[in-house]
N, C-alpha and C. Protein backbone atom coordinates (compact mmCIF):
# COMPACT_ATOMS: atom_id res chain seq x y z
N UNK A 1 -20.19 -14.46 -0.52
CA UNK A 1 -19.02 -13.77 0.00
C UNK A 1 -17.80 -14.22 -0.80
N UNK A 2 -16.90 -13.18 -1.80
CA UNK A 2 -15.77 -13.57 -2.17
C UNK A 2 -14.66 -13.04 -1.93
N UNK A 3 -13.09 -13.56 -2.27
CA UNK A 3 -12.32 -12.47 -1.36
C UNK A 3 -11.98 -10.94 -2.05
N UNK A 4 -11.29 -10.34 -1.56
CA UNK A 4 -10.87 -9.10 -2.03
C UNK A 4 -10.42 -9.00 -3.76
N UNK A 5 -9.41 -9.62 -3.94
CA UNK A 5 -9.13 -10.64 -5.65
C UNK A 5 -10.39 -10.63 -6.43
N UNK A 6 -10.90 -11.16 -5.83
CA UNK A 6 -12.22 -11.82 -6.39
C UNK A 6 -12.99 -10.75 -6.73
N UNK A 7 -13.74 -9.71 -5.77
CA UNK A 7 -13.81 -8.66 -5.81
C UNK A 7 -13.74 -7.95 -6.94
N UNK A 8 -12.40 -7.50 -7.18
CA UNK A 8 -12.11 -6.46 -8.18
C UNK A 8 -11.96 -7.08 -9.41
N UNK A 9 -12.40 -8.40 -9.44
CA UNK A 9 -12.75 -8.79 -10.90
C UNK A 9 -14.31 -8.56 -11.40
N UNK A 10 -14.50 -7.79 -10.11
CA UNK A 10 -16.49 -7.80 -10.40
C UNK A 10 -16.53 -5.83 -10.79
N UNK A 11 -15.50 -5.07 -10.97
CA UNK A 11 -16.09 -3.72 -10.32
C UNK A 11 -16.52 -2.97 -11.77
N UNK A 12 -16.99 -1.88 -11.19
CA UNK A 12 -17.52 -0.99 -12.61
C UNK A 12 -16.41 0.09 -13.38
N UNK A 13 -16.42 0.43 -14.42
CA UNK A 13 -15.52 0.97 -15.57
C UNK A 13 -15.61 2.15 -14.50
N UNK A 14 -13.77 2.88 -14.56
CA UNK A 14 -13.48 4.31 -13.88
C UNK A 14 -13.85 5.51 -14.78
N UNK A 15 -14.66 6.30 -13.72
CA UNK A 15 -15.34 7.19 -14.41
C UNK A 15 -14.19 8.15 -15.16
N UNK A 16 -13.27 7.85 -15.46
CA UNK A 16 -12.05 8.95 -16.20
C UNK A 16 -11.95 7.97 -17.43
N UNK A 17 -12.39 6.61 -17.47
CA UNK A 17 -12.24 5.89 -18.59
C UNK A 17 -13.13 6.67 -19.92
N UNK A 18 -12.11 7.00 -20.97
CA UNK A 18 -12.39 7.45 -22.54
C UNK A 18 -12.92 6.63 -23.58
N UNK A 19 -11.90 5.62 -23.33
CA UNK A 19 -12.18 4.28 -24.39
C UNK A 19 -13.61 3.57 -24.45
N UNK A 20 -13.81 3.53 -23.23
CA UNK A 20 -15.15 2.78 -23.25
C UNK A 20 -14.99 1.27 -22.60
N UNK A 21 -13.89 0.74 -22.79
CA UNK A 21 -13.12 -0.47 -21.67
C UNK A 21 -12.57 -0.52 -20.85
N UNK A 22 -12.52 -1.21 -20.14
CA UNK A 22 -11.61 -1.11 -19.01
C UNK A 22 -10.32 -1.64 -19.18
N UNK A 23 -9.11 -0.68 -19.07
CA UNK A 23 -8.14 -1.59 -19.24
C UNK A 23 -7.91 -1.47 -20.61
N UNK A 24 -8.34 -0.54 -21.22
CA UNK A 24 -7.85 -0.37 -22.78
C UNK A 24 -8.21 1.26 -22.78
N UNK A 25 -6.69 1.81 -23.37
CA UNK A 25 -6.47 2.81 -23.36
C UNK A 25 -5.53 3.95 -24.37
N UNK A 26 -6.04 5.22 -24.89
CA UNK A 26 -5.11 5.60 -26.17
C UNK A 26 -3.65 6.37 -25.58
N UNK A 27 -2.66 5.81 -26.32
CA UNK A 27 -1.52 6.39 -25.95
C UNK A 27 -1.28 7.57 -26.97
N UNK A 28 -1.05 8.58 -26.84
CA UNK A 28 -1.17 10.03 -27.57
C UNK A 28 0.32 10.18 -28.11
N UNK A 29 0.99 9.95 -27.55
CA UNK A 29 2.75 10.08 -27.86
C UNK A 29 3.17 8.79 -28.79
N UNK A 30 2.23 7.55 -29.07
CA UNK A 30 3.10 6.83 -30.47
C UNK A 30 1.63 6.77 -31.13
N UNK A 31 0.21 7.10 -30.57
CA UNK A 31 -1.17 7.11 -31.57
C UNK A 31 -1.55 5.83 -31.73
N UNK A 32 -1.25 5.04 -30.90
CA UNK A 32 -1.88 3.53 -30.80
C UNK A 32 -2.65 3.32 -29.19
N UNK A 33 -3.57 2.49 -29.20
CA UNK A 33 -4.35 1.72 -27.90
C UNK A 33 -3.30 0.56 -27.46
N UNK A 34 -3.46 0.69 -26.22
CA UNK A 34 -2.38 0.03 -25.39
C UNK A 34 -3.93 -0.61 -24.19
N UNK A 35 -3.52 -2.49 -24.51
CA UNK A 35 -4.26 -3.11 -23.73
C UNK A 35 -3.58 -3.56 -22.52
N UNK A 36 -4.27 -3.84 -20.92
CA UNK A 36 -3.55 -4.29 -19.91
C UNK A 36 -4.11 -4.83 -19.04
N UNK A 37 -3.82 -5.65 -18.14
CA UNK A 37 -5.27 -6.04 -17.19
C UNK A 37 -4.24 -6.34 -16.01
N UNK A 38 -4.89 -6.55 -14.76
CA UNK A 38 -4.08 -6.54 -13.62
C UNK A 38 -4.21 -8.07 -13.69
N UNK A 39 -2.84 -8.25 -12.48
CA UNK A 39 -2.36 -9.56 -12.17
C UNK A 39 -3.18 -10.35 -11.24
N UNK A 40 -4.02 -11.10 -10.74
CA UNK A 40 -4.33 -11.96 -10.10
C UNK A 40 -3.40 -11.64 -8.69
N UNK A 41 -4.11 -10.82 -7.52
CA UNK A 41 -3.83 -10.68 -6.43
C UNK A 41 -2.66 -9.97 -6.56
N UNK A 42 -1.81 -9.34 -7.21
CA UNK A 42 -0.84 -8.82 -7.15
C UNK A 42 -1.33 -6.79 -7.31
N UNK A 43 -0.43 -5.92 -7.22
CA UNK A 43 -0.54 -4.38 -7.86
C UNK A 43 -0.28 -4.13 -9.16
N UNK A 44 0.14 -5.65 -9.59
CA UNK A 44 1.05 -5.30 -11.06
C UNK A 44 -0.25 -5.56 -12.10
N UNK A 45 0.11 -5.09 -13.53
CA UNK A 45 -0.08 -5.43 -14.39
C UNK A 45 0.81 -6.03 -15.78
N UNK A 46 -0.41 -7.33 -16.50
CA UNK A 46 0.20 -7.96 -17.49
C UNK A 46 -0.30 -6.51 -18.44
N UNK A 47 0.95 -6.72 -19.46
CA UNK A 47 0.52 -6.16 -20.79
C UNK A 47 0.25 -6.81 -21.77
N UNK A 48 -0.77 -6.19 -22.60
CA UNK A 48 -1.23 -7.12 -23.56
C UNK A 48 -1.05 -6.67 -24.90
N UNK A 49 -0.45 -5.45 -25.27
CA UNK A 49 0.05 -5.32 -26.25
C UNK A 49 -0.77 -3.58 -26.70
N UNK A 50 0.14 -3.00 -27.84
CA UNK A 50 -0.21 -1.59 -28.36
C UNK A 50 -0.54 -2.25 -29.63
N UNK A 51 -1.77 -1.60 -30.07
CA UNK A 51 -2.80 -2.00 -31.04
C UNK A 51 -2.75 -0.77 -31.86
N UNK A 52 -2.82 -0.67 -33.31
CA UNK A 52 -3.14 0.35 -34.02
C UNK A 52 -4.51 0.40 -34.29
N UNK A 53 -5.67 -0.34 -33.77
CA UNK A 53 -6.75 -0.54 -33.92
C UNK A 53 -7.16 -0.93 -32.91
N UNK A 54 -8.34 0.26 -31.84
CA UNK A 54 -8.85 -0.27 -30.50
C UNK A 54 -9.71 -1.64 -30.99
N UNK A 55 -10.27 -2.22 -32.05
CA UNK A 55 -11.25 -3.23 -31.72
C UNK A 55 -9.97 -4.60 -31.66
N UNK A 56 -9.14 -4.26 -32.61
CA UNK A 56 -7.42 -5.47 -31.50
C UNK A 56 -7.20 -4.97 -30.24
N UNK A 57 -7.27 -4.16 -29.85
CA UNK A 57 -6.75 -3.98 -28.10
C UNK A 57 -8.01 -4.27 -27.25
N UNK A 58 -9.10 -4.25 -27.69
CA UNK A 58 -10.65 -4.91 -26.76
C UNK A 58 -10.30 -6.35 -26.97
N UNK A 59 -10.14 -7.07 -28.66
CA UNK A 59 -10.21 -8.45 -28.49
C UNK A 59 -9.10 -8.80 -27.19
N UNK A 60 -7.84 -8.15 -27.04
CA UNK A 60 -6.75 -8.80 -26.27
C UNK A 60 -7.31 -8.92 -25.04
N UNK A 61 -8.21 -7.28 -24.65
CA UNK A 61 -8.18 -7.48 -23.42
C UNK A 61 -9.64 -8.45 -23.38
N UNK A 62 -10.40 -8.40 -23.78
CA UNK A 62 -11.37 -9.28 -23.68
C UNK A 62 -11.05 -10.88 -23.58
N UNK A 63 -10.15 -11.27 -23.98
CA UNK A 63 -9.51 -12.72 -23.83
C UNK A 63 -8.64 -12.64 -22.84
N UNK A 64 -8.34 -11.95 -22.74
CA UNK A 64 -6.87 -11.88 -21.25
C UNK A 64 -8.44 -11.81 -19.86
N UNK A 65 -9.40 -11.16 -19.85
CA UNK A 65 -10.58 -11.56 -19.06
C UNK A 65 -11.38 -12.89 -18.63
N UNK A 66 -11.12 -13.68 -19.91
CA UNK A 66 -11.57 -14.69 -20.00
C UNK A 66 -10.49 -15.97 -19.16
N UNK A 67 -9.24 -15.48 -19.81
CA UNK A 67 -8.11 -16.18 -18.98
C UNK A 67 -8.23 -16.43 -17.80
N UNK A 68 -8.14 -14.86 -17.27
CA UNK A 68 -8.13 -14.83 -15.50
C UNK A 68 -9.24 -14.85 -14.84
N UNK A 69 -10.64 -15.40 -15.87
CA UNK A 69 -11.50 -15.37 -14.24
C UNK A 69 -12.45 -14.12 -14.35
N UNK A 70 -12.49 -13.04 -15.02
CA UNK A 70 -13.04 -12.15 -14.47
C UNK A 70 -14.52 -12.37 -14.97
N UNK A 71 -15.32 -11.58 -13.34
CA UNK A 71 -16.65 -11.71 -13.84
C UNK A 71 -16.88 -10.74 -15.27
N UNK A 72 -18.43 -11.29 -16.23
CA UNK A 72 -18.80 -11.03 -17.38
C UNK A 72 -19.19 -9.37 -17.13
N UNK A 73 -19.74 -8.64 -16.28
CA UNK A 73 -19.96 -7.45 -15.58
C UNK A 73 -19.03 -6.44 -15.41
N UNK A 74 -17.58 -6.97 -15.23
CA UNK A 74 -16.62 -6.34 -15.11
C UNK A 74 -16.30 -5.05 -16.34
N UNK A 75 -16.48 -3.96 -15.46
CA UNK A 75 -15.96 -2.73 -16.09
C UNK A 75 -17.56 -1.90 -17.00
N UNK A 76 -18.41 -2.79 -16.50
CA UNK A 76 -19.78 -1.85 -16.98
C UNK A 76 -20.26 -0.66 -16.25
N UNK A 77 -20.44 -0.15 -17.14
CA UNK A 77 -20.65 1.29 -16.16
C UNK A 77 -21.51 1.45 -15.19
């Protein structure tokens, strides 16, 4: 049993997700991937930066995962 937090560090990739990550996404209006991951119990999100290359916006968010905890499962389809 873990709490709610805890939780949504375990869940599966949203079926509207393009990219293929969770939390990494193409911005059409400047043509770069924009990485982000939510805050630890909060609604907000950290940003992790606009990448001209999605495999830099996976490494960010893939280490910003590692930071906070999230389970290895997180965002598999």
């Amino acid at each position: 049993e873990v709490s709610r937090s805890d939780n949504c560090k375990n869940l599966p990739m949203h079926k509207r997700n393009k990219s293929g990550i969770t939390g990494v996404h193409y911005n059409a209006a400047n043509g770069k991937w924009l990485a982000k991951i939510g805050q630890h119990g909060t609604d907000t999100y950290e940003y992790l930066g606009v990448y001209e290359h999605l495999e830099d916006a996976i490494a960010a968010r893939k280490a910003a995962e590692v930071r906070h905890g999230y389970h290895e499962n997180h965002g598999r389809p």
